[in-house]
C-alpha atoms as a PDB file:
ATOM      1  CA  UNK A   1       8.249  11.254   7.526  1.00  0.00           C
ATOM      2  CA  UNK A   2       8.210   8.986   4.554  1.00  0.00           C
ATOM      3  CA  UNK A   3       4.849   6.224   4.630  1.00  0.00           C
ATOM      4  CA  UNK A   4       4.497   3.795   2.099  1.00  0.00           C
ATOM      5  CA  UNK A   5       1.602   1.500   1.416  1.00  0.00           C
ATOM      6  CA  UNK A   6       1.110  -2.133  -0.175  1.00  0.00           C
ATOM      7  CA  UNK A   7      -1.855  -4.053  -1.010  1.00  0.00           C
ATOM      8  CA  UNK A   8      -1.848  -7.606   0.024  1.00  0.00           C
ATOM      9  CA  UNK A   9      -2.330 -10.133  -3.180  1.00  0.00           C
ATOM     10  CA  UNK A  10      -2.594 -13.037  -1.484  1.00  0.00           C
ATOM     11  CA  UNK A  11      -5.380 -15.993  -3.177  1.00  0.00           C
ATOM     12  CA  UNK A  12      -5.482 -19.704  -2.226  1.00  0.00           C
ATOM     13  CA  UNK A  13      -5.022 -22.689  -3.651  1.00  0.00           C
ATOM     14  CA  UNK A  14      -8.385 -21.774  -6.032  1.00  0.00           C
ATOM     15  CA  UNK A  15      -7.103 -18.442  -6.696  1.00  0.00           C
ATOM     16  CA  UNK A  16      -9.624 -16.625  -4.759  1.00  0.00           C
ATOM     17  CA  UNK A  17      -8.446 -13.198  -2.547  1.00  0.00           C
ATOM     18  CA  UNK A  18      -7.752 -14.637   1.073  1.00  0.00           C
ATOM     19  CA  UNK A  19      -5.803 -11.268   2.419  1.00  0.00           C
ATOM     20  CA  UNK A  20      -9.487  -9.923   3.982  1.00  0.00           C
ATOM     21  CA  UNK A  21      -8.283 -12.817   6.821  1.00  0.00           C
ATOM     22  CA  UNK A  22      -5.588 -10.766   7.939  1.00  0.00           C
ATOM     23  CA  UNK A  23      -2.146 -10.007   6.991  1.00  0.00           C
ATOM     24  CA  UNK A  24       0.197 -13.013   7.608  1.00  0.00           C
ATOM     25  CA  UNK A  25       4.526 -13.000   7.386  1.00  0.00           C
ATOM     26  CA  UNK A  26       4.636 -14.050   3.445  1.00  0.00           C
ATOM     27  CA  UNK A  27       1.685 -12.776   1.942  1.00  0.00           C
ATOM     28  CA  UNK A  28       2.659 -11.189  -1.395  1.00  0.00           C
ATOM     29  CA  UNK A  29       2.586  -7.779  -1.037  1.00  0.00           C
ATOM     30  CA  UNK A  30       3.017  -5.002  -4.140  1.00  0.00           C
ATOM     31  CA  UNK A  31       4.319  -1.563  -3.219  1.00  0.00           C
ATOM     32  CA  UNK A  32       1.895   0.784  -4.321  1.00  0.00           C
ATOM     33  CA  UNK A  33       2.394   4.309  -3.320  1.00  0.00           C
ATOM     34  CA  UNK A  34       5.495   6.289  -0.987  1.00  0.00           C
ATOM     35  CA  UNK A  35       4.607   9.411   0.281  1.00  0.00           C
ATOM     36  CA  UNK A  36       6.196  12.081   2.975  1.00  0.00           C
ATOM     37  CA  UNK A  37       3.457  12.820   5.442  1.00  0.00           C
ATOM     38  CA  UNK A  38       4.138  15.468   7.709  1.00  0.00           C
ATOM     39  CA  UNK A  39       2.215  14.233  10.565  1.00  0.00           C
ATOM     40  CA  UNK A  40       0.971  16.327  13.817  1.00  0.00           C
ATOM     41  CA  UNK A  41       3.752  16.326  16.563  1.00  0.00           C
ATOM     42  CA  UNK A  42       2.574  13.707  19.102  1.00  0.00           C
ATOM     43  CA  UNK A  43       1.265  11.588  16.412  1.00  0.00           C
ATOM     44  CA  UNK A  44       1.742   7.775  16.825  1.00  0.00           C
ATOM     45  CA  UNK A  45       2.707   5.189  14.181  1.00  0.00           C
ATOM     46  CA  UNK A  46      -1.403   4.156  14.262  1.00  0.00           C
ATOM     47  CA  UNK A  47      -2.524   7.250  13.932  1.00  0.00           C
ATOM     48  CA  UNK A  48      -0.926   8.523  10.908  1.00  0.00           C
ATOM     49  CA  UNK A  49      -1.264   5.239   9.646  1.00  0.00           C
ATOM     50  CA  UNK A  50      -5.346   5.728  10.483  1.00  0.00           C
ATOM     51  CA  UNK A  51      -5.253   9.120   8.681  1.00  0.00           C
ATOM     52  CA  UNK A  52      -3.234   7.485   5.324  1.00  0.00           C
ATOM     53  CA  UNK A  53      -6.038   4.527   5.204  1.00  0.00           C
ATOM     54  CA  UNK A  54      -9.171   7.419   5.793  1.00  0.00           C
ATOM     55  CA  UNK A  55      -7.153   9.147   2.772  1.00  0.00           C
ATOM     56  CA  UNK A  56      -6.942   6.128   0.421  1.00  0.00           C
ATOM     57  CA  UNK A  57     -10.476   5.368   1.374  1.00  0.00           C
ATOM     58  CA  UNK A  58     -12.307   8.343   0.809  1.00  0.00           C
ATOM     59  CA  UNK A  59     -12.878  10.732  -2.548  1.00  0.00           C
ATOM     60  CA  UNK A  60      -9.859  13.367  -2.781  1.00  0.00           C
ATOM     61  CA  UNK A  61     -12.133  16.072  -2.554  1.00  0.00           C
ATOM     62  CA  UNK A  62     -12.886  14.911   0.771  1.00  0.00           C
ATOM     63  CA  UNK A  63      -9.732  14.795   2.429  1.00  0.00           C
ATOM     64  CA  UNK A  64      -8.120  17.790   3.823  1.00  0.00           C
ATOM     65  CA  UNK A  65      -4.261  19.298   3.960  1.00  0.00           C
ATOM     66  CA  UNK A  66      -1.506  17.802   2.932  1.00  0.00           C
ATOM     67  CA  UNK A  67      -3.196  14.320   2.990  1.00  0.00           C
ATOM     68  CA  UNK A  68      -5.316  15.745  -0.206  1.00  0.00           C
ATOM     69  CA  UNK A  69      -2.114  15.043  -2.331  1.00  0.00           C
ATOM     70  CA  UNK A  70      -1.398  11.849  -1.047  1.00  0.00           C
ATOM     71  CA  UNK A  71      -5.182  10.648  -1.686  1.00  0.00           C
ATOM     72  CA  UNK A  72      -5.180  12.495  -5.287  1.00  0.00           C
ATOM     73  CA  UNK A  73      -2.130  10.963  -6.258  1.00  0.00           C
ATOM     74  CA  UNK A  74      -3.375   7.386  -4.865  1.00  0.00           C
ATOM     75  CA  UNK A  75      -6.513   7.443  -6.544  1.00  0.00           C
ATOM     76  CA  UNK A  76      -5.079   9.305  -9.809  1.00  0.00           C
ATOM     77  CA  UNK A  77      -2.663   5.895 -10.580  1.00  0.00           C
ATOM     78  CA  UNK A  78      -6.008   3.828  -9.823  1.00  0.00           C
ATOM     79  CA  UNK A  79      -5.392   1.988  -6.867  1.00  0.00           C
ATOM     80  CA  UNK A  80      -8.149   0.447  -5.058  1.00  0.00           C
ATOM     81  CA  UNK A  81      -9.435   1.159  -1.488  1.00  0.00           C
ATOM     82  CA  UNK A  82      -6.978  -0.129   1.618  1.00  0.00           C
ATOM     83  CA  UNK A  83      -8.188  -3.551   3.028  1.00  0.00           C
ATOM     84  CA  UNK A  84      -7.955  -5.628   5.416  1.00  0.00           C
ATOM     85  CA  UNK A  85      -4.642  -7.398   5.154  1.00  0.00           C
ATOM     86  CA  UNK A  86      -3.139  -4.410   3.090  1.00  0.00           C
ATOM     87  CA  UNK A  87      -0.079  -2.881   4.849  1.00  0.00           C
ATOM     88  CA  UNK A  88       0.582   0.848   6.287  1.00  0.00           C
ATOM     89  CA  UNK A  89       4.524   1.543   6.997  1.00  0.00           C
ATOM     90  CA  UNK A  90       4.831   4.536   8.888  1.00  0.00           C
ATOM     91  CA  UNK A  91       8.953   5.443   8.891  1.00  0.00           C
ATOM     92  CA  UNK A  92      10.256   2.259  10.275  1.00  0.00           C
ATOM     93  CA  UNK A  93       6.649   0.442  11.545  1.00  0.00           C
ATOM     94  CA  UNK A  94       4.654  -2.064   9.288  1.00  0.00           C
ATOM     95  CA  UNK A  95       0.846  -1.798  10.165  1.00  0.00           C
ATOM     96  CA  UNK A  96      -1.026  -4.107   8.764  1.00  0.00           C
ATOM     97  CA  UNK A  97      -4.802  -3.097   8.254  1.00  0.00           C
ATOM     98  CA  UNK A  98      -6.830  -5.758  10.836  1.00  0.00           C
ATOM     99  CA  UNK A  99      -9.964  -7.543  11.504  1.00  0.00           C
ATOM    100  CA  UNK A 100     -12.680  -6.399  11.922  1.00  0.00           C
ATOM    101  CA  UNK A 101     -10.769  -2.957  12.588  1.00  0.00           C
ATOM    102  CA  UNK A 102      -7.645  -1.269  13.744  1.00  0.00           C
ATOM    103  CA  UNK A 103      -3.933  -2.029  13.294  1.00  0.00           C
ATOM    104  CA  UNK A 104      -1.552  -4.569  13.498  1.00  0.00           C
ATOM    105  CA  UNK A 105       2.475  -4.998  13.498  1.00  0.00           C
ATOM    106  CA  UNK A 106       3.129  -6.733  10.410  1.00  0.00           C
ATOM    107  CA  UNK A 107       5.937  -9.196  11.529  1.00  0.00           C
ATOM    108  CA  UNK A 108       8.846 -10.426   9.721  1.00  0.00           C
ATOM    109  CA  UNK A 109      10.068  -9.247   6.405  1.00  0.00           C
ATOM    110  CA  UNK A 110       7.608  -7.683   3.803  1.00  0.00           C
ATOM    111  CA  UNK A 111       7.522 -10.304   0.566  1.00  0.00           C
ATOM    112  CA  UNK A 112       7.209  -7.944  -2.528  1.00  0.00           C
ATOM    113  CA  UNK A 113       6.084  -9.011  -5.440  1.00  0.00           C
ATOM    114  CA  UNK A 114       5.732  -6.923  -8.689  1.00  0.00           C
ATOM    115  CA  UNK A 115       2.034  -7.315 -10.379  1.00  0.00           C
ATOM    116  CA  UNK A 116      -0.317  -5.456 -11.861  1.00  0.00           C
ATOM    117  CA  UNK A 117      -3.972  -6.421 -11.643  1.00  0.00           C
ATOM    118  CA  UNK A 118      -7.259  -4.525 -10.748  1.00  0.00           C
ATOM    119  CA  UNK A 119      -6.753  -1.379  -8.952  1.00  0.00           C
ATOM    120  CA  UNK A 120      -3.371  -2.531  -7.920  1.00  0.00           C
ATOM    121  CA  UNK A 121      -0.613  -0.873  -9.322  1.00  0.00           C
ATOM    122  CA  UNK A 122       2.985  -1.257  -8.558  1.00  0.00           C
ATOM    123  CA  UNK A 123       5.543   1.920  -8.361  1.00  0.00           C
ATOM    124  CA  UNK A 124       7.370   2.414 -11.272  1.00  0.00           C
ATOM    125  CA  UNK A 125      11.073   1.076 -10.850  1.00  0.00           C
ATOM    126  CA  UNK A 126      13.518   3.043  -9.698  1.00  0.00           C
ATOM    127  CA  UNK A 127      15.698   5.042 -12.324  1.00  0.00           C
ATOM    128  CA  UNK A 128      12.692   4.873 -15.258  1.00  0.00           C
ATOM    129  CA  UNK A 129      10.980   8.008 -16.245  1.00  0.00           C
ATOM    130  CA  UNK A 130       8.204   8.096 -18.141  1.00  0.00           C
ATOM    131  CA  UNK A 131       9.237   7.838 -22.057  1.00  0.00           C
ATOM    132  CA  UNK A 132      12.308   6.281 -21.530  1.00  0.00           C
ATOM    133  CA  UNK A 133      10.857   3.213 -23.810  1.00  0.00           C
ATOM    134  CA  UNK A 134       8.833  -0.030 -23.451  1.00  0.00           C
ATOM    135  CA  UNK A 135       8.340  -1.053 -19.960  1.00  0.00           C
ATOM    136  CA  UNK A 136       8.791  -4.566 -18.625  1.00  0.00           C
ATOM    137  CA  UNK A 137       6.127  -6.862 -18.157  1.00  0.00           C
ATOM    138  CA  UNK A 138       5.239  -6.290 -14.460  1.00  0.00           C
ATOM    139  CA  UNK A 139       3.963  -9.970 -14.047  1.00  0.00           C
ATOM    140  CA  UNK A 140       6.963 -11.618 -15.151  1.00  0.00           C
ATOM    141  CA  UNK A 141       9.135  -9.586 -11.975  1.00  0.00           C
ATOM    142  CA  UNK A 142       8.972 -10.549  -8.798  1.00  0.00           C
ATOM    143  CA  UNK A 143      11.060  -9.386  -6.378  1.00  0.00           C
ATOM    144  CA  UNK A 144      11.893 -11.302  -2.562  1.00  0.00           C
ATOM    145  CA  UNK A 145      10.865 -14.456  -3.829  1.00  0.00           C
END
């Protein structure tokens, strides 16, 4: 089963963070990380999305089976811990990462952006491999907008 994660970027007028409020339909979101997961059979949506966000949140070493790759890769490109606001998609389902705890269907369609800032990276774009010359400038893409 393919899961994917983005981190919610979304700042007010002032430019502070206001995604720790809770995922809303519009909030920029970058695409960090796509993964296959081979979940346990009889395993909902919420909780492989619970095991991806334990995995993201704790130190590779720490993590166990086939989730162990997923965290090492995650924390190997830098990415910072899931949040609040920050979106799980499990095949088909959006989760979005609620408050205080626990999960959420993330309604509508997901607004990516591409951005780089700290300890969010985006994917690289489809059809570059590494060496295949200067990349573009992440922060002058955006995509859905």
């Amino acid at each position: 089963m393919r899961a994917s994660i983005y981190h919610n970027i979304a700042r007010d007028g002032h430019s502070q963070m206001i995604n720790f409020g809770g995922y809303r339909p519009g909030h920029p979101l970058v695409h960090v990380l796509d993964a296959d997961v081979e979940p346990p059979s009889g395993s909902t949506s919420t909780m492989i999305a619970e095991s991806i966000y334990a995995a993201c949140n704790l130190a590779p070493e720490d993590v166990t089976g086939r989730l162990r790759t997923l965290a090492t890769g995650y924390r190997h490109r830098g990415q910072r811990s899931l949040s609040v606001g920050d979106i799980v998609c499990v095949g088909e389902v959006a989760l979005a990462v609620g408050r205080p705890a626990g999960w959420e269907p993330a309604s509508g369609p997901l607004a990516e952006v591409r951005t780089r800032e700290h300890g969010t990276s985006p994917l690289p774009l489809q059809g570059r491999s590494p060496g295949s010359g200067p990349a573009p400038d992440p922060r002058k893409e955006n995509h859905g907008e």
